[in-house]
Protein backbone atom coordinates (compact mmCIF):
# COMPACT_ATOMS: atom_id res chain seq x y z
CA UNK A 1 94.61 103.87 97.17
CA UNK A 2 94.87 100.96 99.73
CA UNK A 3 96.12 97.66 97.53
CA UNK A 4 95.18 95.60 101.05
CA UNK A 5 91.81 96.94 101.57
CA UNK A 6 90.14 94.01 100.63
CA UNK A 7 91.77 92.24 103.95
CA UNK A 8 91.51 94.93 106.36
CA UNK A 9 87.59 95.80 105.15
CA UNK A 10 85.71 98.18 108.31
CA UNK A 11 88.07 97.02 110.72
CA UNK A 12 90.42 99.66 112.68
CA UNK A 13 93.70 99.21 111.61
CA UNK A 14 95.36 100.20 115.37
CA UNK A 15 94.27 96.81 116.84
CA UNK A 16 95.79 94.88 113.56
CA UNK A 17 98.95 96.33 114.11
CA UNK A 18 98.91 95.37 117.80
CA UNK A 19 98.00 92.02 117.26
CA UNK A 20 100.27 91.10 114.88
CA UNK A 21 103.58 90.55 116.22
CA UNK A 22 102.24 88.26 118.58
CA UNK A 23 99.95 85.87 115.99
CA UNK A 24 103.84 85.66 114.53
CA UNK A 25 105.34 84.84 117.03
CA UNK A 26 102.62 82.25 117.93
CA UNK A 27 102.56 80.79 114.18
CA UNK A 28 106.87 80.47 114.74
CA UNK A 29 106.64 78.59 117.95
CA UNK A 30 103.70 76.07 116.65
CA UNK A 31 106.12 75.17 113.52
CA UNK A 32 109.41 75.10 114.73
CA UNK A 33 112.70 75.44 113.35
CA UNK A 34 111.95 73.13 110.34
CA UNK A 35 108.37 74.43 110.03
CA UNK A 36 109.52 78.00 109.07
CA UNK A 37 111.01 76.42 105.81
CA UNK A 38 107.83 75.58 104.66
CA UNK A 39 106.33 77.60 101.64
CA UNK A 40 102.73 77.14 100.36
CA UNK A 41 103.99 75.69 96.54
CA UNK A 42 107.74 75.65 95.18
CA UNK A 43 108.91 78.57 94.41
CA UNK A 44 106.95 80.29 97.00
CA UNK A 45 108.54 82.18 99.45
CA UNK A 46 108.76 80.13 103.16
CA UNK A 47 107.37 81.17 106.25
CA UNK A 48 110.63 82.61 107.48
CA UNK A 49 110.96 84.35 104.45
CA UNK A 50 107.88 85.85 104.05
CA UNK A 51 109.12 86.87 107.95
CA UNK A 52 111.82 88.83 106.68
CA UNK A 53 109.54 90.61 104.21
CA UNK A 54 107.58 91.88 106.82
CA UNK A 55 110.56 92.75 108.74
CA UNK A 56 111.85 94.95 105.92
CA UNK A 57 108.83 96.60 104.84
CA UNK A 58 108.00 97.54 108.82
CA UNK A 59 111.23 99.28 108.06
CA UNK A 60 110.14 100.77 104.80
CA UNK A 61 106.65 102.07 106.74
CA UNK A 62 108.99 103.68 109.51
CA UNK A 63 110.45 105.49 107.05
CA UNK A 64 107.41 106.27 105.51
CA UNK A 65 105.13 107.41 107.84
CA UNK A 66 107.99 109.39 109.66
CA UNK A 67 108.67 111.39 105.88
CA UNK A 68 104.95 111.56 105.54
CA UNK A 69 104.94 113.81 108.85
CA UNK A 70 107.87 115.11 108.14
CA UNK A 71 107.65 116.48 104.70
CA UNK A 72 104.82 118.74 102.84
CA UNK A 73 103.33 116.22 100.17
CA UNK A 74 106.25 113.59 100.76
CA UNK A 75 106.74 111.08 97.53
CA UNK A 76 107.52 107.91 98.32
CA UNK A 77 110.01 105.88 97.28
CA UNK A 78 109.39 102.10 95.90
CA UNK A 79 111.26 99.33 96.64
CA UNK A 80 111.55 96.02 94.57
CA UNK A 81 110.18 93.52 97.15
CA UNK A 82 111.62 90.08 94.55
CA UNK A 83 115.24 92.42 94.90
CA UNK A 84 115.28 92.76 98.65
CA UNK A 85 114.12 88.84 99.19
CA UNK A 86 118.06 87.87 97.62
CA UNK A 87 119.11 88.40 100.85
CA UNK A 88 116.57 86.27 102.68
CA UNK A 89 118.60 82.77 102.43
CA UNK A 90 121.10 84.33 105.32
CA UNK A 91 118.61 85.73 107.73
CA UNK A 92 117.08 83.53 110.63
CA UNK A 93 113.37 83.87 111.21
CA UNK A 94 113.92 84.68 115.37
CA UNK A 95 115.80 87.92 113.89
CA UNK A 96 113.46 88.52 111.65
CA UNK A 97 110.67 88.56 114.25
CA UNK A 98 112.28 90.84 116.71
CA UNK A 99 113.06 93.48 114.22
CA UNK A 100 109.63 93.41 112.85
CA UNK A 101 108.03 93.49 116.15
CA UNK A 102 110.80 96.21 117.55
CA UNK A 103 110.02 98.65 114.95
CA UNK A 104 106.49 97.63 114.74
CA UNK A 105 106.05 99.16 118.51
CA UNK A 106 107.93 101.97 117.62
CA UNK A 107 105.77 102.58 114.83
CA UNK A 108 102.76 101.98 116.75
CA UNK A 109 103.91 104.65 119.63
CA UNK A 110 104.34 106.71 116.91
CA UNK A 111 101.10 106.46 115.47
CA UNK A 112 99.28 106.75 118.52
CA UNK A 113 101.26 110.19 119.43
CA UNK A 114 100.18 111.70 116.10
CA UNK A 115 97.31 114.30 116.49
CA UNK A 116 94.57 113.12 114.39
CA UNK A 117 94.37 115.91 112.27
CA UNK A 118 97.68 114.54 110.93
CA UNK A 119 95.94 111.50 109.48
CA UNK A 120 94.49 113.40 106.72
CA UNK A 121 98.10 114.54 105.65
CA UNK A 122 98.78 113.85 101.63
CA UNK A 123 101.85 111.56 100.58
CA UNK A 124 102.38 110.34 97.24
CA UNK A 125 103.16 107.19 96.17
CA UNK A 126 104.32 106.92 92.87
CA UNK A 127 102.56 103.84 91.72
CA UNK A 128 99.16 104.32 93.05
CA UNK A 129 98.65 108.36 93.90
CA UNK A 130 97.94 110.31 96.33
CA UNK A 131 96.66 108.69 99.72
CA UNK A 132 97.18 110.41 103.23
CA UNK A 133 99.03 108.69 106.08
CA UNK A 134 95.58 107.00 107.25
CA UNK A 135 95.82 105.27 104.50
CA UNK A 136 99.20 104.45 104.91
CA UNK A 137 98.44 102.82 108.18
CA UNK A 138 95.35 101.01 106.60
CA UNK A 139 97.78 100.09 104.30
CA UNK A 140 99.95 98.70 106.74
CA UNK A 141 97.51 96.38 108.06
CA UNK A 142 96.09 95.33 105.53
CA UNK A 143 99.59 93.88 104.42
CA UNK A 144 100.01 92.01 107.81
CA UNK A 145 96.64 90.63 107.22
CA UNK A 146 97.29 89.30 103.51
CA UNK A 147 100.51 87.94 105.07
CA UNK A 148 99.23 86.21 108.14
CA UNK A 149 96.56 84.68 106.11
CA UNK A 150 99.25 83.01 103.95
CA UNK A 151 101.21 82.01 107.00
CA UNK A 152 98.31 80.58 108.32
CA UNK A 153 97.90 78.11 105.65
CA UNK A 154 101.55 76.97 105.66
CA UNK A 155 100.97 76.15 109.43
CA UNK A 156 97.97 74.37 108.04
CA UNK A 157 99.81 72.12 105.92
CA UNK A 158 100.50 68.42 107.00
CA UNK A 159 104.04 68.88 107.38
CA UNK A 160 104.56 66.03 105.03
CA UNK A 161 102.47 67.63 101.91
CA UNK A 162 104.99 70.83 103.02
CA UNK A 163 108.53 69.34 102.53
């Protein structure tokens, strides 16, 4: 099961994944230093948070999709996003962005080099059963869409109704 597959809908995820690191890095360089802080409410997380997110969980997918080939019927392990974020106050968003988009093209090589017949391959995750590592890649982009559509309306705010 794909919790994102509401965003991604018929498209191919491949071209998602490509596109994403640069619609980040465009949405960082229209907003600025003091633009990043912004969050859609209080309590929301801020765009350079929400930067770092995606930075760890490109991580988390490495791992994933690397076990998934890796392994026969590989279980993955969950991560407490709201646990991970505690850290998030001492990271810069530049940082943030090259690490997500570094491992993001390593994932994407790697992705691209698997034989196809791999994309039916099972993996487990514990929370919402068995899916196969297309799935994990729809999954994947579906997340960077969900995310990007958030960012999108932080850069939307007036900067005034945002601080």
């Amino acid at each position: 099961m794909n919790p994102y597959a509401s965003y991604l809908g018929e498209r191919d995820p491949l071209p998602v994944l490509a596109a994403t690191p640069t619609q980040l890095s465009a949405l960082v360089d229209t907003l600025g230093p003091q633009g990043v802080e912004r969050a859609l409410a209080p309590g929301k997380w801020s765009m350079r948070k929400i930067l770092c997110h995606l930075a760890d969980c490109e991580l988390v997918f490495a791992f994933r999709l690397r076990q998934t080939l890796a392994e026969p019927h590989y279980v993955i392990q969950p991560f407490d996003q709201d646990k991970w974020a505690r850290s998030y106050d001492a990271y810069a968003v530049r940082p943030a962005l090259e690490t997500f988009t570094a491992v993001r093209n390593w994932n994407i090589f790697l992705i691209e080099a698997t034989p196809r017949d791999a994309f039916s391959k099972p993996v487990t995750h514990p929370e919402r059963g068995v899916m196969t590592f297309r799935v994990l890649i729809e999954t994947m982009a579906g997340h960077d869409l969900s995310h990007l559509q958030q960012l999108e309306a932080i850069a939307a705010l007036p900067a005034a109704a945002a601080e």
